[in-house]
Every structure is written in C-alpha cells, then in structure tokens.
PDB file of N, CA and C in Angstrom:
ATOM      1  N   UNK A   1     -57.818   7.673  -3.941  1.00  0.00           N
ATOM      2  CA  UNK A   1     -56.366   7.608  -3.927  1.00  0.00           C
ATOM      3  C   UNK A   1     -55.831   8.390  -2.742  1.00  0.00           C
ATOM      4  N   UNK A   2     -55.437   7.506  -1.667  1.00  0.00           N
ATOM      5  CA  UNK A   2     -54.650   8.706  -0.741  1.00  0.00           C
ATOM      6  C   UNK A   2     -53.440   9.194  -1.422  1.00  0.00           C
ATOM      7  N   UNK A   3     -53.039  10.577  -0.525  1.00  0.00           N
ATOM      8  CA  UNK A   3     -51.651  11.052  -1.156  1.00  0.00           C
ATOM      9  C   UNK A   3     -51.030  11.436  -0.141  1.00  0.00           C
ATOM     10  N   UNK A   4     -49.647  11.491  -0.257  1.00  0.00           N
ATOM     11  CA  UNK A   4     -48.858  12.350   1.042  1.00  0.00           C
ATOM     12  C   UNK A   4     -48.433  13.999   0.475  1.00  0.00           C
ATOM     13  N   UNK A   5     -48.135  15.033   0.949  1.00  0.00           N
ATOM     14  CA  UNK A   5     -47.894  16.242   0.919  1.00  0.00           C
ATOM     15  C   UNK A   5     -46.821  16.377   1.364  1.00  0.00           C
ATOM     16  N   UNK A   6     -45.917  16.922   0.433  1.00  0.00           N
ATOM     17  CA  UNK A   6     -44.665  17.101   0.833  1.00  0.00           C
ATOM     18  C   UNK A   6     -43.786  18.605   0.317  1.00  0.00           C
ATOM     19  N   UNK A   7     -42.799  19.619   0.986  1.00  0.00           N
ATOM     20  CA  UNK A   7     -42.734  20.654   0.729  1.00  0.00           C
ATOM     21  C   UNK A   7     -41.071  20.586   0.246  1.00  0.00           C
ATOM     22  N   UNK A   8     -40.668  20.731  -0.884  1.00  0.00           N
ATOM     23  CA  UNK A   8     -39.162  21.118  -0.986  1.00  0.00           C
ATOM     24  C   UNK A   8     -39.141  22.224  -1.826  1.00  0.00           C
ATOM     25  N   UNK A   9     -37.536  22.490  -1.181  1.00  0.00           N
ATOM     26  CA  UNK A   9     -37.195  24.289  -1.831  1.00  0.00           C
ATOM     27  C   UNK A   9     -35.904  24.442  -2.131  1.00  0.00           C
ATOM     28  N   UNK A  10     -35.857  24.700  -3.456  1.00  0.00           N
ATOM     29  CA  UNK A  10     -33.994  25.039  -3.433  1.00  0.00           C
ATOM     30  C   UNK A  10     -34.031  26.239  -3.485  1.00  0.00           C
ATOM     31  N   UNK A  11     -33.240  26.612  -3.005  1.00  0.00           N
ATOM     32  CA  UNK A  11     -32.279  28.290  -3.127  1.00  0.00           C
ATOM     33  C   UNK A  11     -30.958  28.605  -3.348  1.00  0.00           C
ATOM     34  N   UNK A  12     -30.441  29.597  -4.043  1.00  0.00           N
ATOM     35  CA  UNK A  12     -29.151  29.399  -3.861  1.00  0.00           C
ATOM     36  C   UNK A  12     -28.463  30.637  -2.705  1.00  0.00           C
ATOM     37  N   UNK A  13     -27.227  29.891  -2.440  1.00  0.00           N
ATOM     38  CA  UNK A  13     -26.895  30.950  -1.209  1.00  0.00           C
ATOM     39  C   UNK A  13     -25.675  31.671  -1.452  1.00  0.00           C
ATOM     40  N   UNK A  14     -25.204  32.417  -0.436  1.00  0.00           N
ATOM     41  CA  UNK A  14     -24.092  33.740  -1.205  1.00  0.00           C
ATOM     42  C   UNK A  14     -23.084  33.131  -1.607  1.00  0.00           C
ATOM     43  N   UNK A  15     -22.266  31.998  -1.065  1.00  0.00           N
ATOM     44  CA  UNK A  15     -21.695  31.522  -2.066  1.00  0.00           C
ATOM     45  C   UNK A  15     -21.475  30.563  -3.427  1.00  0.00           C
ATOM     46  N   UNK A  16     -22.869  30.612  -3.741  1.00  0.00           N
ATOM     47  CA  UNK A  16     -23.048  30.326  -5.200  1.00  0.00           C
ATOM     48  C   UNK A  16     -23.432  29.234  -4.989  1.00  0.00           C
ATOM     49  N   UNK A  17     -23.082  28.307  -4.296  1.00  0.00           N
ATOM     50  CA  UNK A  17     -23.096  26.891  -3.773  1.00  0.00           C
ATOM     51  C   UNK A  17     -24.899  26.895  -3.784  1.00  0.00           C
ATOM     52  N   UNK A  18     -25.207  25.349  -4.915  1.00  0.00           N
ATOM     53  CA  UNK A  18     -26.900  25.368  -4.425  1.00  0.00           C
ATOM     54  C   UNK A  18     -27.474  24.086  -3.600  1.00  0.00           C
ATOM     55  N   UNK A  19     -27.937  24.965  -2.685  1.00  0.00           N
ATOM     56  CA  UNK A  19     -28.722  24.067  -1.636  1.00  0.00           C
ATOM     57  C   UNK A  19     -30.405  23.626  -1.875  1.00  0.00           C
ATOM     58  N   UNK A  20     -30.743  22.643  -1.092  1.00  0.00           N
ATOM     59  CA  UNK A  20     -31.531  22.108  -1.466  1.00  0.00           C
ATOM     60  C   UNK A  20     -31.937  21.489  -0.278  1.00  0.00           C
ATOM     61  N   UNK A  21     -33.287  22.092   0.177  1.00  0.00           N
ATOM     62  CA  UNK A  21     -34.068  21.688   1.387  1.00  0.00           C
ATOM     63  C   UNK A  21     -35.412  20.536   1.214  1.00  0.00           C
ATOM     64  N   UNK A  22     -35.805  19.748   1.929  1.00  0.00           N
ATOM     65  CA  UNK A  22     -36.749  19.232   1.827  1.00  0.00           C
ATOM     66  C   UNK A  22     -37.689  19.125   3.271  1.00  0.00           C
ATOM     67  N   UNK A  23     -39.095  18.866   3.336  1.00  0.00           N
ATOM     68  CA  UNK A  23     -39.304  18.805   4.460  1.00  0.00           C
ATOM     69  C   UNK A  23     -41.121  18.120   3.951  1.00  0.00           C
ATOM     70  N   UNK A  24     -41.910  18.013   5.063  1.00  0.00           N
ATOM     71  CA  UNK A  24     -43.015  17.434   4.726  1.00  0.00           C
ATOM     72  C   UNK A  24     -44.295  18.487   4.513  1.00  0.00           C
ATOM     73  N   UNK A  25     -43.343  19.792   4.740  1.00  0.00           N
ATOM     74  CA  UNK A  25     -43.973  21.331   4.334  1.00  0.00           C
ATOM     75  C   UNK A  25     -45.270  21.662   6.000  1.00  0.00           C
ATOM     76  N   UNK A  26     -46.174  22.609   5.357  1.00  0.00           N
ATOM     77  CA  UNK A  26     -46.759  23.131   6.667  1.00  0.00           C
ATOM     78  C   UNK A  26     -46.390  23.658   7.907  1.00  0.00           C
ATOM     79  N   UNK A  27     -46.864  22.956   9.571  1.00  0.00           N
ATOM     80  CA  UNK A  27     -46.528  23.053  10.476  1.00  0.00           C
ATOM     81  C   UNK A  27     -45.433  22.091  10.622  1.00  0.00           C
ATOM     82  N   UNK A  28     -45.434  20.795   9.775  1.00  0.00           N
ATOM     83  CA  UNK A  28     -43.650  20.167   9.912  1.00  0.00           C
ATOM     84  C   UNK A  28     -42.611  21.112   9.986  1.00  0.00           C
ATOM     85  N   UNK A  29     -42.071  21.974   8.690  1.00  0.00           N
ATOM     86  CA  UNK A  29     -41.726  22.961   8.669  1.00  0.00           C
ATOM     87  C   UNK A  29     -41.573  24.045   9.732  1.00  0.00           C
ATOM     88  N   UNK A  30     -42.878  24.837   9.691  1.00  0.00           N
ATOM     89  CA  UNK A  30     -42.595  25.508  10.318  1.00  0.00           C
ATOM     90  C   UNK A  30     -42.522  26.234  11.759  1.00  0.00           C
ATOM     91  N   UNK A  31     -43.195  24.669  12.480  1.00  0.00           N
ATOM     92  CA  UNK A  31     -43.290  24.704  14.186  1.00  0.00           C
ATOM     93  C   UNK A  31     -42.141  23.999  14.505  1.00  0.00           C
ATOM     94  N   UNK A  32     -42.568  22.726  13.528  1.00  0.00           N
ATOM     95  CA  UNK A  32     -41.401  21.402  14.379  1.00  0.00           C
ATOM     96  C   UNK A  32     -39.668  21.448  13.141  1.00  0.00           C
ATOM     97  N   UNK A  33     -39.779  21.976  12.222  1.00  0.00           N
ATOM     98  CA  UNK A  33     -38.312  22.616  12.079  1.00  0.00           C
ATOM     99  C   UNK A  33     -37.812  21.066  11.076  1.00  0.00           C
ATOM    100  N   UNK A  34     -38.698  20.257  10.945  1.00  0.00           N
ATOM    101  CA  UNK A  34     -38.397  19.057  10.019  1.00  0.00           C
ATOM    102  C   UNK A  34     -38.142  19.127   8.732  1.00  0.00           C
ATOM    103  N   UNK A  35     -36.976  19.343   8.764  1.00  0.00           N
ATOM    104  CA  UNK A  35     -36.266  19.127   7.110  1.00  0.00           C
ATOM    105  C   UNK A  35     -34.650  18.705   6.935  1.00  0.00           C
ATOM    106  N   UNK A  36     -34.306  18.724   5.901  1.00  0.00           N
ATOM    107  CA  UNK A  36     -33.017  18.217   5.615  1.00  0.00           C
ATOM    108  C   UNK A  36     -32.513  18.670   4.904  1.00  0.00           C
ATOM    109  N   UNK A  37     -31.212  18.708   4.357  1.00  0.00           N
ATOM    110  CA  UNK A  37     -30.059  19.411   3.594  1.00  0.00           C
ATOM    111  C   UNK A  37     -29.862  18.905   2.605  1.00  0.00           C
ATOM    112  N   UNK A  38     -29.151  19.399   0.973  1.00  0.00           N
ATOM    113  CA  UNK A  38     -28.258  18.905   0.300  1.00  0.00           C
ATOM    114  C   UNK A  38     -27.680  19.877  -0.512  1.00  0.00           C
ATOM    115  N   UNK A  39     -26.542  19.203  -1.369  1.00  0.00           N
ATOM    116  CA  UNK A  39     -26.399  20.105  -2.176  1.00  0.00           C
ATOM    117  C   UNK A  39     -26.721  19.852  -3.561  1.00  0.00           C
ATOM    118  N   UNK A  40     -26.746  20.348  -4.031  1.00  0.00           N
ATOM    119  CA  UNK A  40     -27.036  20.163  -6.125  1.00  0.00           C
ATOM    120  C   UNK A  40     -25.692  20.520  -6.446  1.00  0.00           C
ATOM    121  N   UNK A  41     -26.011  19.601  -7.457  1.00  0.00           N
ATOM    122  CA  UNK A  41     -26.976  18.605  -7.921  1.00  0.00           C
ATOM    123  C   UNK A  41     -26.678  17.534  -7.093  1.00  0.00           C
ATOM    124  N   UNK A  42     -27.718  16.602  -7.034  1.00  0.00           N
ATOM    125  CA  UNK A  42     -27.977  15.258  -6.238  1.00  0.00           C
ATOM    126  C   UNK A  42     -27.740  14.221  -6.972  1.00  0.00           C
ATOM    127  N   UNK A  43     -27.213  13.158  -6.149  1.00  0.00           N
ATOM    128  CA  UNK A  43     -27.207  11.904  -6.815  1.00  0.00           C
ATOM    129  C   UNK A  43     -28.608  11.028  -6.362  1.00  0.00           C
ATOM    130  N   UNK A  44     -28.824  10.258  -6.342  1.00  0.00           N
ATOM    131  CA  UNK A  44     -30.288   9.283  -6.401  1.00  0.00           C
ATOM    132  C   UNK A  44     -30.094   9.232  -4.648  1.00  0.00           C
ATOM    133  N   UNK A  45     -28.560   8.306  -4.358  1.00  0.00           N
ATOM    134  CA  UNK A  45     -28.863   7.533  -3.252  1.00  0.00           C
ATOM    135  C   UNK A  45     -28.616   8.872  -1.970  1.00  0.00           C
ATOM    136  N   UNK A  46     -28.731  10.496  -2.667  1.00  0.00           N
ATOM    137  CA  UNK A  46     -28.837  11.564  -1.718  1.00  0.00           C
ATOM    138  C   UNK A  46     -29.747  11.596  -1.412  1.00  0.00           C
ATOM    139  N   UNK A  47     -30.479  12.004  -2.536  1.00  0.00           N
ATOM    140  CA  UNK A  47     -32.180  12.617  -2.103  1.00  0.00           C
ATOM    141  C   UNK A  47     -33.242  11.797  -1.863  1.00  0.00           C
ATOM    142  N   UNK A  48     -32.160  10.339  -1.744  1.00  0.00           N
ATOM    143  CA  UNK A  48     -33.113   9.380  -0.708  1.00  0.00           C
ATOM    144  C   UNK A  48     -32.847   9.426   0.687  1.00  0.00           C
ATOM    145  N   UNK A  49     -31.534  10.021   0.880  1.00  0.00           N
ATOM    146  CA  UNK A  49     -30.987  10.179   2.300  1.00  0.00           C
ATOM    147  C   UNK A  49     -32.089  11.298   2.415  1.00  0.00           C
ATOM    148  N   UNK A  50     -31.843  12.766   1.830  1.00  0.00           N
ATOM    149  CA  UNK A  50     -32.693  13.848   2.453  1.00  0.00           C
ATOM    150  C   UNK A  50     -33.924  13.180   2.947  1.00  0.00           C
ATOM    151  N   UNK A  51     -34.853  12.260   1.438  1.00  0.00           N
ATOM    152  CA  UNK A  51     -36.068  11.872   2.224  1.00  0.00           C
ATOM    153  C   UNK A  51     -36.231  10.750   3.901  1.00  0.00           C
ATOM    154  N   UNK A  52     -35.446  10.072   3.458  1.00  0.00           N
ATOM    155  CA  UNK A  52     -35.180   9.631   4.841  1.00  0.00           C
ATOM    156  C   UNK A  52     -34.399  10.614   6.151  1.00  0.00           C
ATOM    157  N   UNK A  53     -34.398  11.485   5.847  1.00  0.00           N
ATOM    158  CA  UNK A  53     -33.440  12.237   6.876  1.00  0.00           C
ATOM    159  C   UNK A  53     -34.606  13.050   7.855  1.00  0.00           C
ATOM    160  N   UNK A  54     -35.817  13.255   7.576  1.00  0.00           N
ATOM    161  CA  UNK A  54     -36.679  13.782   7.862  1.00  0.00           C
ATOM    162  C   UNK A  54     -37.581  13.152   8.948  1.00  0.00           C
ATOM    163  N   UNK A  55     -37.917  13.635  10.089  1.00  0.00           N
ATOM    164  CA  UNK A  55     -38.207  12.531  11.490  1.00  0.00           C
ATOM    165  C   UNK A  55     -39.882  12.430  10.676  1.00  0.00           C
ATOM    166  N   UNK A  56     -40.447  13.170   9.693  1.00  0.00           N
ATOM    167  CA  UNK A  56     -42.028  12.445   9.376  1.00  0.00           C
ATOM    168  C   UNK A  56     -41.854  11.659   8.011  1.00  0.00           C
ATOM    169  N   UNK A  57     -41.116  10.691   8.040  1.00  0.00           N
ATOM    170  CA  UNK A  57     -40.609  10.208   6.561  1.00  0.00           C
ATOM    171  C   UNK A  57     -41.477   8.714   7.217  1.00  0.00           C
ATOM    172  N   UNK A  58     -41.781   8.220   8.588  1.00  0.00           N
ATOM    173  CA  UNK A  58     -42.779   7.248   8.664  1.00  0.00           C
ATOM    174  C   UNK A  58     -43.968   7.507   7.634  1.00  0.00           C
ATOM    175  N   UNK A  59     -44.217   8.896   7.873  1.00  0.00           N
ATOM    176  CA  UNK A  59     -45.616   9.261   7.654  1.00  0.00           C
ATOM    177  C   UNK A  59     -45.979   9.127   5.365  1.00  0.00           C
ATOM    178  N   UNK A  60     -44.325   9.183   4.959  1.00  0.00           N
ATOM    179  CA  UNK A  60     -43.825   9.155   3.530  1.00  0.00           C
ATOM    180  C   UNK A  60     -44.009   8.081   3.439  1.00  0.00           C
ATOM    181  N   UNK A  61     -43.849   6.828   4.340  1.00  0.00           N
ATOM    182  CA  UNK A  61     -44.018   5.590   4.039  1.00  0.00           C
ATOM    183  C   UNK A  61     -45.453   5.293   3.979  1.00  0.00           C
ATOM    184  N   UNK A  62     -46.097   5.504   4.499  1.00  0.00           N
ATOM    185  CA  UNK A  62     -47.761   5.153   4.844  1.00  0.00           C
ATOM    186  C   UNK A  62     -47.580   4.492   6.559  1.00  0.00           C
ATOM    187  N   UNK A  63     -48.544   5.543   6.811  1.00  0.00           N
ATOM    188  CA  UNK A  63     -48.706   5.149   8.994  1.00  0.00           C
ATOM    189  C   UNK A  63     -50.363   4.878   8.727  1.00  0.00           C
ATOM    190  N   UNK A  64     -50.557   4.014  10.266  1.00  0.00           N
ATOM    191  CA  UNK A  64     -51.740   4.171  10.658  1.00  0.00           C
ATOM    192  C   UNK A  64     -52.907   3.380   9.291  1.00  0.00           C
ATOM    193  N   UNK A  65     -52.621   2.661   8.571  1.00  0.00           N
ATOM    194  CA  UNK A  65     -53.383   2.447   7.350  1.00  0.00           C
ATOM    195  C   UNK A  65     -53.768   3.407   6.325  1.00  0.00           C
ATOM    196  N   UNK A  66     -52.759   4.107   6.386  1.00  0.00           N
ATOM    197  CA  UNK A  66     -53.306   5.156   4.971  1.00  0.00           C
ATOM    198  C   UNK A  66     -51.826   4.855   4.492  1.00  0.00           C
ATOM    199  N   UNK A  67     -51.885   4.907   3.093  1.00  0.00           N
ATOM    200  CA  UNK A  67     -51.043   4.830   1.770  1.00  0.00           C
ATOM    201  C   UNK A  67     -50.109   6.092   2.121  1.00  0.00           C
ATOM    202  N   UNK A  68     -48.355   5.711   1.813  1.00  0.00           N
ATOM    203  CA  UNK A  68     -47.687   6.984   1.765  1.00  0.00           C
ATOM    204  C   UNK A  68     -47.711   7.433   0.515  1.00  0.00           C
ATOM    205  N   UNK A  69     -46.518   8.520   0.565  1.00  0.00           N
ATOM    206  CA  UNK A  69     -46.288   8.937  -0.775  1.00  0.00           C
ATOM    207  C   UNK A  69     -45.315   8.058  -1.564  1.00  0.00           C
ATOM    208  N   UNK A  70     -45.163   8.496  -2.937  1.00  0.00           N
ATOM    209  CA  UNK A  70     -44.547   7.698  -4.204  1.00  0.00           C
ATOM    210  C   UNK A  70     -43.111   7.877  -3.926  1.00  0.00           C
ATOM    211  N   UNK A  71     -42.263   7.236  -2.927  1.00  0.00           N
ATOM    212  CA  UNK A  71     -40.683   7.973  -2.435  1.00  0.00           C
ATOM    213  C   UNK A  71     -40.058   7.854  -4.100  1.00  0.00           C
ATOM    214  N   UNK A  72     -39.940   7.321  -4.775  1.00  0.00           N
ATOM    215  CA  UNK A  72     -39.418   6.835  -6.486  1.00  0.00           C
ATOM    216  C   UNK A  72     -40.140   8.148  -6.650  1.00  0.00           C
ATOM    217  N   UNK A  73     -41.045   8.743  -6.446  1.00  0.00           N
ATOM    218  CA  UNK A  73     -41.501   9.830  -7.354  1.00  0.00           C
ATOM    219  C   UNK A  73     -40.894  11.009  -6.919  1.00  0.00           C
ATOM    220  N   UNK A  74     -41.237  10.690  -5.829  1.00  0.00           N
ATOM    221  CA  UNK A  74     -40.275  12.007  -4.921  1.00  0.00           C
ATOM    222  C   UNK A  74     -38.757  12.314  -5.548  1.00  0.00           C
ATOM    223  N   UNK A  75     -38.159  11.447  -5.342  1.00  0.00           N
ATOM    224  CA  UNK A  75     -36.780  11.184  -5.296  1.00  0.00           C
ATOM    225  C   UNK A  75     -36.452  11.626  -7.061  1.00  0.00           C
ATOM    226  N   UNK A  76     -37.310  11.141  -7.917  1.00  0.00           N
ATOM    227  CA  UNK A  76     -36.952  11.794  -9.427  1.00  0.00           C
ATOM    228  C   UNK A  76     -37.408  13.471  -9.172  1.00  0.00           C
ATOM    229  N   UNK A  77     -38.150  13.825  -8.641  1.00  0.00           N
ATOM    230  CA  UNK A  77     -38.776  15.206  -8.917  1.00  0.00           C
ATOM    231  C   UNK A  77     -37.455  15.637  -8.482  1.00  0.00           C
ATOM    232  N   UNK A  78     -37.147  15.565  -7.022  1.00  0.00           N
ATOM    233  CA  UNK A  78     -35.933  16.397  -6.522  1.00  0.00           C
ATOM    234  C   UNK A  78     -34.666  16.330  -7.446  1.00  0.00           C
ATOM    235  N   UNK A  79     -34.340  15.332  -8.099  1.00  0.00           N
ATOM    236  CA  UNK A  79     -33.559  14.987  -9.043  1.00  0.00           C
ATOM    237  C   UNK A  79     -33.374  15.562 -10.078  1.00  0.00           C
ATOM    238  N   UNK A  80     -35.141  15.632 -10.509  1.00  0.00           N
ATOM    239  CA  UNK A  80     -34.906  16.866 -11.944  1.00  0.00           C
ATOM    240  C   UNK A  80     -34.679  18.143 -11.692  1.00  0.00           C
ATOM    241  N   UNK A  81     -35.457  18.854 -10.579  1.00  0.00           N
ATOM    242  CA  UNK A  81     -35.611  19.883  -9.976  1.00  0.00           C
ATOM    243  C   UNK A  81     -34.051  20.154 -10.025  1.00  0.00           C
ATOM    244  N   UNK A  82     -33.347  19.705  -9.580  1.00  0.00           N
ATOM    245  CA  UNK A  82     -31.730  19.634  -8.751  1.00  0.00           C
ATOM    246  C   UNK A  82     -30.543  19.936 -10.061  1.00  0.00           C
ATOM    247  N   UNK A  83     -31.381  19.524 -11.023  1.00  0.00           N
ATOM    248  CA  UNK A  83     -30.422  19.313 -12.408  1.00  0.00           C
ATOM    249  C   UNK A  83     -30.397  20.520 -13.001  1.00  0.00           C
ATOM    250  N   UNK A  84     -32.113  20.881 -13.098  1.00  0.00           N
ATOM    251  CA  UNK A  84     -32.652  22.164 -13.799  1.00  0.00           C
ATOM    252  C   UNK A  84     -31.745  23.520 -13.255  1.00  0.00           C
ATOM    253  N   UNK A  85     -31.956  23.418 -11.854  1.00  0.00           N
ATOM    254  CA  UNK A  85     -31.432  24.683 -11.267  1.00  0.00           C
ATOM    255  C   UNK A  85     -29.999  24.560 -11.583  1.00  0.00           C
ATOM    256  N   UNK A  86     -29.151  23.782 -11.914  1.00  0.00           N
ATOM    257  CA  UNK A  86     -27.804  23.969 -12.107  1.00  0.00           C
ATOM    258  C   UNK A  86     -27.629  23.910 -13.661  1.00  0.00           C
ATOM    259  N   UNK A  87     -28.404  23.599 -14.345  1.00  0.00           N
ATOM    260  CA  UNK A  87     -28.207  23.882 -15.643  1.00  0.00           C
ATOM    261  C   UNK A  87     -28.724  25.006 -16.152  1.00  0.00           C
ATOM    262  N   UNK A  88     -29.594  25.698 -15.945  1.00  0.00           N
ATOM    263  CA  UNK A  88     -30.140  27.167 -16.339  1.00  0.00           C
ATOM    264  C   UNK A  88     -29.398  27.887 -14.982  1.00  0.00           C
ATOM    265  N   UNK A  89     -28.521  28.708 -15.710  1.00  0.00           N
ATOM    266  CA  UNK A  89     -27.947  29.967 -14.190  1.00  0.00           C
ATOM    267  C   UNK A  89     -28.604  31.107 -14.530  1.00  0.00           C
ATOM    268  N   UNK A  90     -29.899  31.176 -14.987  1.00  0.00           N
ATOM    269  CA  UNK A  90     -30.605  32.570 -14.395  1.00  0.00           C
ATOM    270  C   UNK A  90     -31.926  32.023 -14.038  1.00  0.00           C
ATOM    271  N   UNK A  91     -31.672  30.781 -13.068  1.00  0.00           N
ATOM    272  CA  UNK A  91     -32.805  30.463 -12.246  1.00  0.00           C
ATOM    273  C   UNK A  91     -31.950  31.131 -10.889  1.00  0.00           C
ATOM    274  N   UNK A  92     -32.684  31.783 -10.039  1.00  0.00           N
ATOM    275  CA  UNK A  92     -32.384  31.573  -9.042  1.00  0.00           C
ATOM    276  C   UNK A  92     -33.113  31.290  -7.923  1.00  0.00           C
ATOM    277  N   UNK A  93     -34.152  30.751  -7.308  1.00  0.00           N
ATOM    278  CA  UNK A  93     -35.157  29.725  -6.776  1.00  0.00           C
ATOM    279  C   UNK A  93     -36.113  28.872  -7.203  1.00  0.00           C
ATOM    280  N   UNK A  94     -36.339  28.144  -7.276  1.00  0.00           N
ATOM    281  CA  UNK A  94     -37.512  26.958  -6.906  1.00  0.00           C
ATOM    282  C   UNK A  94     -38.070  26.699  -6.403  1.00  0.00           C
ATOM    283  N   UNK A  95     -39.447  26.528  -5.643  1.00  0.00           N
ATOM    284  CA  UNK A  95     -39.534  26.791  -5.014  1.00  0.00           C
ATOM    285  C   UNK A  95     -41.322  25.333  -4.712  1.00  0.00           C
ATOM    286  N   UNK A  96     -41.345  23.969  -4.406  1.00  0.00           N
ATOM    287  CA  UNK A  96     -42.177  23.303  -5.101  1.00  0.00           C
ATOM    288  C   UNK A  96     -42.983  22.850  -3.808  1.00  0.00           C
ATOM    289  N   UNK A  97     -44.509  23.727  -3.882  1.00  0.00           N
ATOM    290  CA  UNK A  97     -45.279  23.713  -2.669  1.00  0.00           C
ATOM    291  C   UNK A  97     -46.367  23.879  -3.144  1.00  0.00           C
ATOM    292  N   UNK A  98     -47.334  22.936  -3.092  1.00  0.00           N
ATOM    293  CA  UNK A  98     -47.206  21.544  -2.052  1.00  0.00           C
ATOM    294  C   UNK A  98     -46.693  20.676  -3.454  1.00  0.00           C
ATOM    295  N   UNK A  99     -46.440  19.619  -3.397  1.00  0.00           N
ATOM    296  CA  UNK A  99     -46.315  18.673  -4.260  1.00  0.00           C
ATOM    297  C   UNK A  99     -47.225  17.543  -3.424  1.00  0.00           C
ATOM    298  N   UNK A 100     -48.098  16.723  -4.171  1.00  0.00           N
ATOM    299  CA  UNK A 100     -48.832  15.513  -4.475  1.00  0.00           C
ATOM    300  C   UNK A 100     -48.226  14.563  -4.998  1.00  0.00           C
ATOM    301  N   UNK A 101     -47.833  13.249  -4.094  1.00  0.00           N
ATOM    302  CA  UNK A 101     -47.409  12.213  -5.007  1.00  0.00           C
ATOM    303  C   UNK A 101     -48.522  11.293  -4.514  1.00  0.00           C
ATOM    304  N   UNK A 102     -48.944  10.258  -5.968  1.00  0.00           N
ATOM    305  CA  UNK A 102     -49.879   9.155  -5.819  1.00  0.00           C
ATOM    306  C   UNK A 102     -49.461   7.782  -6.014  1.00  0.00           C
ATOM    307  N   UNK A 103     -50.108   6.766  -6.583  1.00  0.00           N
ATOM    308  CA  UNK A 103     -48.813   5.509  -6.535  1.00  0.00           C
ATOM    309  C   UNK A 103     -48.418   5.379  -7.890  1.00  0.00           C
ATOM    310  N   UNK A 104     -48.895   6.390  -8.909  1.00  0.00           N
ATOM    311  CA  UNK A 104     -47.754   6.202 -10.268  1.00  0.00           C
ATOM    312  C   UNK A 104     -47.861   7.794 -10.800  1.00  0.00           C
ATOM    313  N   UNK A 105     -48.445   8.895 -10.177  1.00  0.00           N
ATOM    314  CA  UNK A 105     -48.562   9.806 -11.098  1.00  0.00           C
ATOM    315  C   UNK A 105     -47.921  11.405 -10.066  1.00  0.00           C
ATOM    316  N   UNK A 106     -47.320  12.375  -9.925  1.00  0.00           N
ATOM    317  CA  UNK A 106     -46.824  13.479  -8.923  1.00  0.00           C
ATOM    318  C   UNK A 106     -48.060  14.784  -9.691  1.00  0.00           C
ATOM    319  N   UNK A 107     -48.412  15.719  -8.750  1.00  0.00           N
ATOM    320  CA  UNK A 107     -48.790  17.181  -8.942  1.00  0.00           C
ATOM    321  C   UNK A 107     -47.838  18.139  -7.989  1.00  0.00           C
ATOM    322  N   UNK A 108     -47.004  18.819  -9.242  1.00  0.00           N
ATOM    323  CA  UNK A 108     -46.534  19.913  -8.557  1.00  0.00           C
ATOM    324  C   UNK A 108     -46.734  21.582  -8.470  1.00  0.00           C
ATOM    325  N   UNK A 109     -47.074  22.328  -8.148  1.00  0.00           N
ATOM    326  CA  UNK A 109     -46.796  23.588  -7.942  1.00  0.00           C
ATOM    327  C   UNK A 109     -45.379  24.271  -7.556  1.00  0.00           C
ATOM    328  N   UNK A 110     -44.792  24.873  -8.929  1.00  0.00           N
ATOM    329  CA  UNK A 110     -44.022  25.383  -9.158  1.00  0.00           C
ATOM    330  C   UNK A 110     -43.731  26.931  -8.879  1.00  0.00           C
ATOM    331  N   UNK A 111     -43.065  27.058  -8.207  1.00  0.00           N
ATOM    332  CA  UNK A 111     -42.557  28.597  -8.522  1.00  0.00           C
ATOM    333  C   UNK A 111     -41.049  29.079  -8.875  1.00  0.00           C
ATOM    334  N   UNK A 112     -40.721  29.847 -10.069  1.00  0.00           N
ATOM    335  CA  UNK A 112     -39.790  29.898 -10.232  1.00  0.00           C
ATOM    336  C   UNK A 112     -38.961  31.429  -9.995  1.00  0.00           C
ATOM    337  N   UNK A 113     -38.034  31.540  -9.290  1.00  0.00           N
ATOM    338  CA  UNK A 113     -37.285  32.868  -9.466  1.00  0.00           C
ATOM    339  C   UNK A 113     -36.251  32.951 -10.057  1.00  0.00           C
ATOM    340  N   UNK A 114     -36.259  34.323 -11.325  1.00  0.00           N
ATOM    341  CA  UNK A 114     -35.439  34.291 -12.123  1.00  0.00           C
ATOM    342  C   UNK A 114     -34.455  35.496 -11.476  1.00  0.00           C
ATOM    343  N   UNK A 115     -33.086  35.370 -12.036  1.00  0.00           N
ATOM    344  CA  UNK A 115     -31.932  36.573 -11.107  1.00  0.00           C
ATOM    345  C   UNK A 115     -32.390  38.165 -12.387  1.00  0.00           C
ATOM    346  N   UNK A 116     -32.456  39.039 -11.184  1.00  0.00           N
ATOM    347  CA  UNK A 116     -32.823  40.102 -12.037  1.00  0.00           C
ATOM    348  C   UNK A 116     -31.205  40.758 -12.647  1.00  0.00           C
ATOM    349  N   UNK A 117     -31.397  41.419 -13.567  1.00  0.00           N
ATOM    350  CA  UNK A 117     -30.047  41.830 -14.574  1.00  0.00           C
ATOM    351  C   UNK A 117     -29.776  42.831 -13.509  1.00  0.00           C
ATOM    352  N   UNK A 118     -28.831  42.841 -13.318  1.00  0.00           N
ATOM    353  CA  UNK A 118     -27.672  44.228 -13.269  1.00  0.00           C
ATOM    354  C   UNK A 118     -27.632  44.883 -14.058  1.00  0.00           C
TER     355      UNK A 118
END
C-alpha cells in the first residue's frame, strides 16, 4: 500500500481566534515553508482549499506512479480535528504528526495540549 505523509497543526493564537495550519510536514515545512492557513472551525469546501493551497498537493494526488494520499480522508480528519478543538476549550493545541492516509483507512499521531489552570 503506498501512502502519502502529511503534517497539520492547530494552535490557538492571542486572540483566541483558532488557526489551523497544514502542510506536507518535514523539510516541506521546514526548508521550503509549504503550508496553508485557516480558521476553525472549517467547512469541507475549506480544508479542501488548505489541501489544495499547498505547492506539494501534486505529490497528495499521486506523482510519478506512486498512489497519493486519501484527500476525503484528509479533509474529514482536519474537519474533526477542527470541531474538537472548538468544542472542548481546555484544549489548547493539536498537534497531528505524521499522519498516514491509505485508500480507505488514516494513522494518526496525536498530540494534545491542555491550557494549564490559573
């Protein structure tokens, strides 16, 4: 089964407002600066924009004869992900690296940050 690898991260920022990054994770990230914006919660036809917004989203499709990733899978994860963080307010990051999508099934690695009490 090939898979594609893909890195997204929400955080929230000082003004409360939650953002929501996506990118294809690694050196995409963090040489070539490839990612995209939103806010949460997302609607469907967003966090298909984010995934398309990304200059290695060929590579999401499948390049070169290898299989991309599951974009339908993608696009629900960020979706739930997007919901969660605005419905629990003593999340305060997410953080989902690497994620694995295949052609019907996702593996994610989760990390969660909770807001410490005052």
């Amino acid at each position: 089964m090939a898979h594609s690898k893909f890195f997204t991260n929400i955080f929230l920022n000082i003004v409360k407002k939650l953002s929501k990054l996506f990118g294809l994770g690694g050196m995409y990230v963090e040489i070539i600066k490839d990612v995209s914006f939103g806010i949460a919660p997302l609607k469907s036809s967003e966090a298909i924009e984010m995934i398309k917004g990304i200059k290695g989203y060929n590579l999401l499709k499948g390049a070169r004869g290898e299989n991309g990733g599951n974009i339908k899978k993608i696009d629900e994860i960020i979706l739930r992900f997007s919901q969660i963080i605005n419905e629990i307010e003593e999340i305060e990051v997410i953080d989902l690296n690497p994620v694995f999508t295949y052609q019907k099934d996702a593996f994610v690695d989760v990390r969660i940050k909770i807001k410490e009490e005052k």
